[in-house]
N, C-alpha and C. Protein backbone atom coordinates (compact mmCIF):
# COMPACT_ATOMS: atom_id res chain seq x y z
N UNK A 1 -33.28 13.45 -0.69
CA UNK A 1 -32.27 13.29 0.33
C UNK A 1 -30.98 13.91 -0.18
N UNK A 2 -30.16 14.38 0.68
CA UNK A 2 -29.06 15.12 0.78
C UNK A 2 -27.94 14.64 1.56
N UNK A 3 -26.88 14.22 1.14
CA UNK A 3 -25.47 14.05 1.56
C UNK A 3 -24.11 14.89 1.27
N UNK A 4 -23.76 15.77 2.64
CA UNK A 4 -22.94 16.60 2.60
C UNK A 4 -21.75 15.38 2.73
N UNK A 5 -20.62 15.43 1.20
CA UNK A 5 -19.98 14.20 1.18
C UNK A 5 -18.71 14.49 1.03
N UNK A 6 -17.62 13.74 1.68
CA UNK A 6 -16.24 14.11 2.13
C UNK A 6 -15.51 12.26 1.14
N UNK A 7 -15.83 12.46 -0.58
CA UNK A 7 -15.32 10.90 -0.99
C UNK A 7 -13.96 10.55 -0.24
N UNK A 8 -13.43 11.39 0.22
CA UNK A 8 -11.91 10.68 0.90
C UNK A 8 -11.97 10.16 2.41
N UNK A 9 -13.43 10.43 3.00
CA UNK A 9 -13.74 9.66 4.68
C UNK A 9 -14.34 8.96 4.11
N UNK A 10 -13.67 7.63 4.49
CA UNK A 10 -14.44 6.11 5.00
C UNK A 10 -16.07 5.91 5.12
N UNK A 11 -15.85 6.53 6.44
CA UNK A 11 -17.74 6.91 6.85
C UNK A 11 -18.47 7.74 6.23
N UNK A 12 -17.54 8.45 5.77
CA UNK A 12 -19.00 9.41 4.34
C UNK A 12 -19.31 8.09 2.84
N UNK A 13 -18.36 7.51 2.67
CA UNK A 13 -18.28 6.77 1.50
C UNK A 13 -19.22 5.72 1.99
N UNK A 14 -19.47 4.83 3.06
CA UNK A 14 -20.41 3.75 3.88
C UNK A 14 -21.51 4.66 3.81
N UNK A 15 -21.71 5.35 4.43
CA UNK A 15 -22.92 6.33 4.66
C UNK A 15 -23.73 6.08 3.27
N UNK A 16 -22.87 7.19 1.82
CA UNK A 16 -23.68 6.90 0.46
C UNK A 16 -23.86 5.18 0.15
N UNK A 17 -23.08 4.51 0.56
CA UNK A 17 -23.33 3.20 -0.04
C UNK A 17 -25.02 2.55 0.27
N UNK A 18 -24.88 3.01 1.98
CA UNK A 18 -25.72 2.02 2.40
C UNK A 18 -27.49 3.48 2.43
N UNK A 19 -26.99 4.69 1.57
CA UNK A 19 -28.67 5.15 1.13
C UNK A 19 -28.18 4.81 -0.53
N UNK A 20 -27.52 4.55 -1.01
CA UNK A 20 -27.42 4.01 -2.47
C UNK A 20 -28.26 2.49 -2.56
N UNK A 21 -28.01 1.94 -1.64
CA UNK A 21 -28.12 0.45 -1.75
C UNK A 21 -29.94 0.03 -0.81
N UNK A 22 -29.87 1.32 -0.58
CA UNK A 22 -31.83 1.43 -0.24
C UNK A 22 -32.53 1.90 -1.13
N UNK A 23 -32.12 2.43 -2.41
CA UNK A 23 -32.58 2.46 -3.52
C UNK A 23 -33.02 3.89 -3.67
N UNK A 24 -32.04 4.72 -2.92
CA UNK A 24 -32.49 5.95 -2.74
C UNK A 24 -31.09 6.52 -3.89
N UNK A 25 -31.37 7.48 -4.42
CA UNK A 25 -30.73 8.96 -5.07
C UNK A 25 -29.86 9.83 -4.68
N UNK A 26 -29.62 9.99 -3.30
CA UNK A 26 -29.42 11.62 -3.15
C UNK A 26 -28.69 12.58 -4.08
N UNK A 27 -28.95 13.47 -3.33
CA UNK A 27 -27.97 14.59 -4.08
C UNK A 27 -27.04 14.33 -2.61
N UNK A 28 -25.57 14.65 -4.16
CA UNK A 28 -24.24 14.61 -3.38
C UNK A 28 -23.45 15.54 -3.27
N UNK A 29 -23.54 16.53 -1.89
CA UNK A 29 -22.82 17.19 -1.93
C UNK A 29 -21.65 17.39 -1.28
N UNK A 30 -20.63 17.59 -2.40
CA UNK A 30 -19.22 17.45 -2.02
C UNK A 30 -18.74 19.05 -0.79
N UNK A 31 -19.31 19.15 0.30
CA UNK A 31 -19.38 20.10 0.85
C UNK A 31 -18.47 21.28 1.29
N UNK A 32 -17.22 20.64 0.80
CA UNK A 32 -15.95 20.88 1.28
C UNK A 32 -16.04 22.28 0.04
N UNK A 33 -15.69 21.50 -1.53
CA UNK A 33 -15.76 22.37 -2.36
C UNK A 33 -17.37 23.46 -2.53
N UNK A 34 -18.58 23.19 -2.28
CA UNK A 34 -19.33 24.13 -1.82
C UNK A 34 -20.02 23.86 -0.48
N UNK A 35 -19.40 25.03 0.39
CA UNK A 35 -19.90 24.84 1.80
C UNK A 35 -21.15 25.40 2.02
N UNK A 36 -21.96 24.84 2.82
CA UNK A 36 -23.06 25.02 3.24
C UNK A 36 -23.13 26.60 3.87
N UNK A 37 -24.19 27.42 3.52
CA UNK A 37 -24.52 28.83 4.37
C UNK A 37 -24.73 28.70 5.50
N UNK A 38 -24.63 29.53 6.03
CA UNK A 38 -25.46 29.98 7.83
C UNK A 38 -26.75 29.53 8.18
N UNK A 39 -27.30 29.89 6.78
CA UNK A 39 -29.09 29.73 6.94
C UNK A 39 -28.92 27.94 6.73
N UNK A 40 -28.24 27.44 5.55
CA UNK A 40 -28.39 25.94 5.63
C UNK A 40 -27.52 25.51 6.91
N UNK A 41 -26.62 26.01 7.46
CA UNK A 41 -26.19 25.20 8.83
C UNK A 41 -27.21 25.23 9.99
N UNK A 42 -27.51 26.23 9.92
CA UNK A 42 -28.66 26.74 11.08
C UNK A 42 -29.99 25.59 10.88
N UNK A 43 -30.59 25.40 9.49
CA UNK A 43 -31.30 24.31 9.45
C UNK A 43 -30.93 22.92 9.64
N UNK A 44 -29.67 22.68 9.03
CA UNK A 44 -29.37 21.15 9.69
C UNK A 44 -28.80 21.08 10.85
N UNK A 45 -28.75 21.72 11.45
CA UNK A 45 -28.61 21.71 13.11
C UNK A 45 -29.49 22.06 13.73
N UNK A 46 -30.99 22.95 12.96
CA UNK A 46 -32.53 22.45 13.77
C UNK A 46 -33.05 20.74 13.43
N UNK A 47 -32.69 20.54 12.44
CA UNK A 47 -32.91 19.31 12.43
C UNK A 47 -32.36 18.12 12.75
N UNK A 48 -31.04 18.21 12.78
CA UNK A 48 -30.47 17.44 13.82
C UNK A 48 -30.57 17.55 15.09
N UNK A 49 -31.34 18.53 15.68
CA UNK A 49 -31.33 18.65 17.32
C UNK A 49 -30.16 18.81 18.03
N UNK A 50 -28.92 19.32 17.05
CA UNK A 50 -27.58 19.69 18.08
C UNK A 50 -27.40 20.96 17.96
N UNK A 51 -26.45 21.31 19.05
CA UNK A 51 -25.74 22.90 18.81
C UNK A 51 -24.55 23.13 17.88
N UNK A 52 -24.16 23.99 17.17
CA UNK A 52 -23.14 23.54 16.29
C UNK A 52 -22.18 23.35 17.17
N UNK A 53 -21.71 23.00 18.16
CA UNK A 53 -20.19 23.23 19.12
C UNK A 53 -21.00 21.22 18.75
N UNK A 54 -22.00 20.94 18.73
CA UNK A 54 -21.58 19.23 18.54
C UNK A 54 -21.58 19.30 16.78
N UNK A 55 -21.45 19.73 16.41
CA UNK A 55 -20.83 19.16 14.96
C UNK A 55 -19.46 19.87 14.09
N UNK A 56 -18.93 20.34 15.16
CA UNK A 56 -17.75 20.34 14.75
C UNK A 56 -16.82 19.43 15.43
N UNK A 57 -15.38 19.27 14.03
CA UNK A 57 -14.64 18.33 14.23
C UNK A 57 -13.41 19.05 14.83
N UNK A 58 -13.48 18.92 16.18
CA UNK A 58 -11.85 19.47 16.93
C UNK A 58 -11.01 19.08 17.04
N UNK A 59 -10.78 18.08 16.50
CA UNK A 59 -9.31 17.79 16.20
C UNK A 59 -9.11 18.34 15.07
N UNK A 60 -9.15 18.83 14.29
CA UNK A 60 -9.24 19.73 13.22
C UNK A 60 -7.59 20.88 13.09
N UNK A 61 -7.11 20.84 12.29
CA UNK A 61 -6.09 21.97 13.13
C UNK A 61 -6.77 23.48 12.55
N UNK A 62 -8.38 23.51 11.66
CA UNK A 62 -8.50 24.86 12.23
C UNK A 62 -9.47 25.22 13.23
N UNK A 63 -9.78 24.14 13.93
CA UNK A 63 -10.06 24.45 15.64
C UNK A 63 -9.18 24.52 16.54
N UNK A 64 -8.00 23.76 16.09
CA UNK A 64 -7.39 23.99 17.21
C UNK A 64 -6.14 25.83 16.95
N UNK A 65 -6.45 26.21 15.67
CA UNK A 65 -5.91 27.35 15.36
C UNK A 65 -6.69 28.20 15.89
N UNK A 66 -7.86 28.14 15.98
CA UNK A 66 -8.91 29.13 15.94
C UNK A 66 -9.04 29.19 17.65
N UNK A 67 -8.74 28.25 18.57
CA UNK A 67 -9.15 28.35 19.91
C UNK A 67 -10.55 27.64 20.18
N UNK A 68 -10.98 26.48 19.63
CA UNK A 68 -12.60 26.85 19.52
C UNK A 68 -13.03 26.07 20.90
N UNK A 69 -11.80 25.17 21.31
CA UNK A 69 -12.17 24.41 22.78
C UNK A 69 -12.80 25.32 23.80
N UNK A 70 -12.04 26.81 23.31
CA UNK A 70 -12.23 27.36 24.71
C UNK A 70 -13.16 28.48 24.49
N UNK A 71 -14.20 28.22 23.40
CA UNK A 71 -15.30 29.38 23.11
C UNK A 71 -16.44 29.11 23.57
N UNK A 72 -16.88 30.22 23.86
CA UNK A 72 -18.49 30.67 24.53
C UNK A 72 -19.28 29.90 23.70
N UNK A 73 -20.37 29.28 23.91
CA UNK A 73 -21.35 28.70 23.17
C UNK A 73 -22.10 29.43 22.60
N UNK A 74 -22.04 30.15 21.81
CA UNK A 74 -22.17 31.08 21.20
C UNK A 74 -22.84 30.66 19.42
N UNK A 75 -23.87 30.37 19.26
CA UNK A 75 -24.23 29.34 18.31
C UNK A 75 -23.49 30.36 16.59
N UNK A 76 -23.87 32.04 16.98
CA UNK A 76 -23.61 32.49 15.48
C UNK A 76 -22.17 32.59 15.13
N UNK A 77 -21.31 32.49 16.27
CA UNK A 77 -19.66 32.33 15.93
C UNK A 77 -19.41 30.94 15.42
N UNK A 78 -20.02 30.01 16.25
CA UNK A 78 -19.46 28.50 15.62
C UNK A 78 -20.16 28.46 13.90
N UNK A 79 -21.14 28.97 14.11
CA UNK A 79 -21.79 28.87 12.73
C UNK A 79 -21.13 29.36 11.56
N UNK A 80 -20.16 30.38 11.48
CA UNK A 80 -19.28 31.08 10.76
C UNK A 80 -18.06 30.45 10.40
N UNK A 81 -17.68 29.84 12.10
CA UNK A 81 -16.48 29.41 11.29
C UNK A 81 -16.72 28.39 11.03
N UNK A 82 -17.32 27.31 10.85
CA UNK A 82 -17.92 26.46 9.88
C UNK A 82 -18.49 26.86 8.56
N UNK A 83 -18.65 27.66 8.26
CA UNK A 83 -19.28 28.19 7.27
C UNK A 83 -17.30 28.72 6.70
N UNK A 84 -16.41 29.21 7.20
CA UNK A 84 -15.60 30.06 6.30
C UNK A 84 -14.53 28.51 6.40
N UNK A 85 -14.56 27.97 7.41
CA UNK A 85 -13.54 26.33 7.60
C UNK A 85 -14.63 25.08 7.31
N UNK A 86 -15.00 24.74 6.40
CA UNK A 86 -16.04 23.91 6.00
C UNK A 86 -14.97 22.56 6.43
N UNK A 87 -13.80 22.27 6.74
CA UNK A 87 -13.65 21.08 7.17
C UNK A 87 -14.21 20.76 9.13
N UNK A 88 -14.17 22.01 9.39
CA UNK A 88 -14.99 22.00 10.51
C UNK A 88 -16.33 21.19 10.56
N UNK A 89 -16.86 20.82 9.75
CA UNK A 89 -18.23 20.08 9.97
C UNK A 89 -17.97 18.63 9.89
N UNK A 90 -18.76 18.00 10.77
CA UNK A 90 -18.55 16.90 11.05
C UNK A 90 -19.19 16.22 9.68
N UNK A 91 -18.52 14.91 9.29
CA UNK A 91 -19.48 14.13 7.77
C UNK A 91 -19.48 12.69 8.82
N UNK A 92 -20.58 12.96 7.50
CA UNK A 92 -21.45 13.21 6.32
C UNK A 92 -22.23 13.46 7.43
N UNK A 93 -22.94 14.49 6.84
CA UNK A 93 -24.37 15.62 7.07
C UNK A 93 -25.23 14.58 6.01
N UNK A 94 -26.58 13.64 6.68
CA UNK A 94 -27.70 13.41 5.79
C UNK A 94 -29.08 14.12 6.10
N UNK A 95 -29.90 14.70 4.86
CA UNK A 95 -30.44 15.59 5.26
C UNK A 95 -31.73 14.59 4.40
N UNK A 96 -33.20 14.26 4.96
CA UNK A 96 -34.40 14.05 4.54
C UNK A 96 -34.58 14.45 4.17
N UNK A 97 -35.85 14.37 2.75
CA UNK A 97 -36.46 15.45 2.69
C UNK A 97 -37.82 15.89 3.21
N UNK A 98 -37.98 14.80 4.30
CA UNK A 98 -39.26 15.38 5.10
C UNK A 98 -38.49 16.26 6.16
N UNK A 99 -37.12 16.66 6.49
CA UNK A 99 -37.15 17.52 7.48
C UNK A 99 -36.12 16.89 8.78
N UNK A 100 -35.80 15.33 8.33
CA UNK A 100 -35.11 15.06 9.46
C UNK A 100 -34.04 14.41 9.08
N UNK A 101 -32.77 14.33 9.62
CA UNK A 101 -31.58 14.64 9.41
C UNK A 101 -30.59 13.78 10.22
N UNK A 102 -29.22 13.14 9.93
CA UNK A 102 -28.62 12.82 10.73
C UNK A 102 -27.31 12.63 10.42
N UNK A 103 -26.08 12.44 11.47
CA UNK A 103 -24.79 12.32 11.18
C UNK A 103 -24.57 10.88 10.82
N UNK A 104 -24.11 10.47 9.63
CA UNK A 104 -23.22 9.41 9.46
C UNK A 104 -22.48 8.91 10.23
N UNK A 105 -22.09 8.73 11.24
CA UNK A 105 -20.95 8.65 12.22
C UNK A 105 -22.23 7.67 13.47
N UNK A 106 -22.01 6.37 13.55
CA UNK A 106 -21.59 5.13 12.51
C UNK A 106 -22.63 5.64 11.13
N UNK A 107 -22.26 5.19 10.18
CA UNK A 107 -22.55 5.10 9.16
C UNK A 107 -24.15 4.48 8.98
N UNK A 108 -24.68 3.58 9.85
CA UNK A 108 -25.97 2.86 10.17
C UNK A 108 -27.03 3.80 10.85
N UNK A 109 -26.68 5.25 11.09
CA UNK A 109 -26.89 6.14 11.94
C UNK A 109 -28.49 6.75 10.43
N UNK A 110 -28.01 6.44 9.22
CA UNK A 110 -28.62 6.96 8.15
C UNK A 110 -29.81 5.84 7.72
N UNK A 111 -30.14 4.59 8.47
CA UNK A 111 -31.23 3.96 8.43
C UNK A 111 -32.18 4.39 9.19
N UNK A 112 -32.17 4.76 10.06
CA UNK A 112 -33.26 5.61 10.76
C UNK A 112 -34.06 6.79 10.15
N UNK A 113 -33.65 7.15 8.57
CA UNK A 113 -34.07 8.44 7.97
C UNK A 113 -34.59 7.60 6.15
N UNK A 114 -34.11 6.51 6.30
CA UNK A 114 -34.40 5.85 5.02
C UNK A 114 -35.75 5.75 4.46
């Protein structure tokens, strides 16, 4: 298991507690300092079943620099600038390792993958 981890959000910090406290491991990744590729966004957003326009965070001020309210759904642009604005991604990203995946956000959202 995999946690794309933001230690200064609340809900990323609940998130590791409560797969820490199921007796699970993950790897922790602090995502901010290494951001996820295209090819890994593109997979945790097949596995999450969203488009990236739902896992970005728009209140963000580099969405709201970037214009992104008012962009085409356009999956390989959002994918980029998430990829070059890694605070753009919504946390914690938990990733299975059978393949299925989910947002922390509530934080209880990561028992369903335990």
């Amino acid at each position: 298991m995999e946690i794309w981890h933001n230690p200064r959000c609340s809900k990323s910090r609940q998130t590791l507690a409560l797969i820490e406290a199921a007796g699970v491991s993950p790897v922790v990744r602090r995502y901010l300092e290494v951001p996820p590729s295209a090819d890994e966004l593109t997979a945790a957003l097949a596995a999450l079943g969203i488009g990236p326009w739902d896992l970005v965070r728009m209140g963000e001020p580099e969405a709201k620099a970037l214009g992104m309210k008012d962009w085409p759904r356009e999956a390989e642009r959002w994918i980029a600038a998430m990829v070059e604005h890694p605070r753009l991604i919504e946390r914690p990203v938990v990733l299975a390792t059978d393949g299925r995946a989910v947002v922390g956000r509530p934080p209880e959202n990561v028992k369903a993958i335990l």
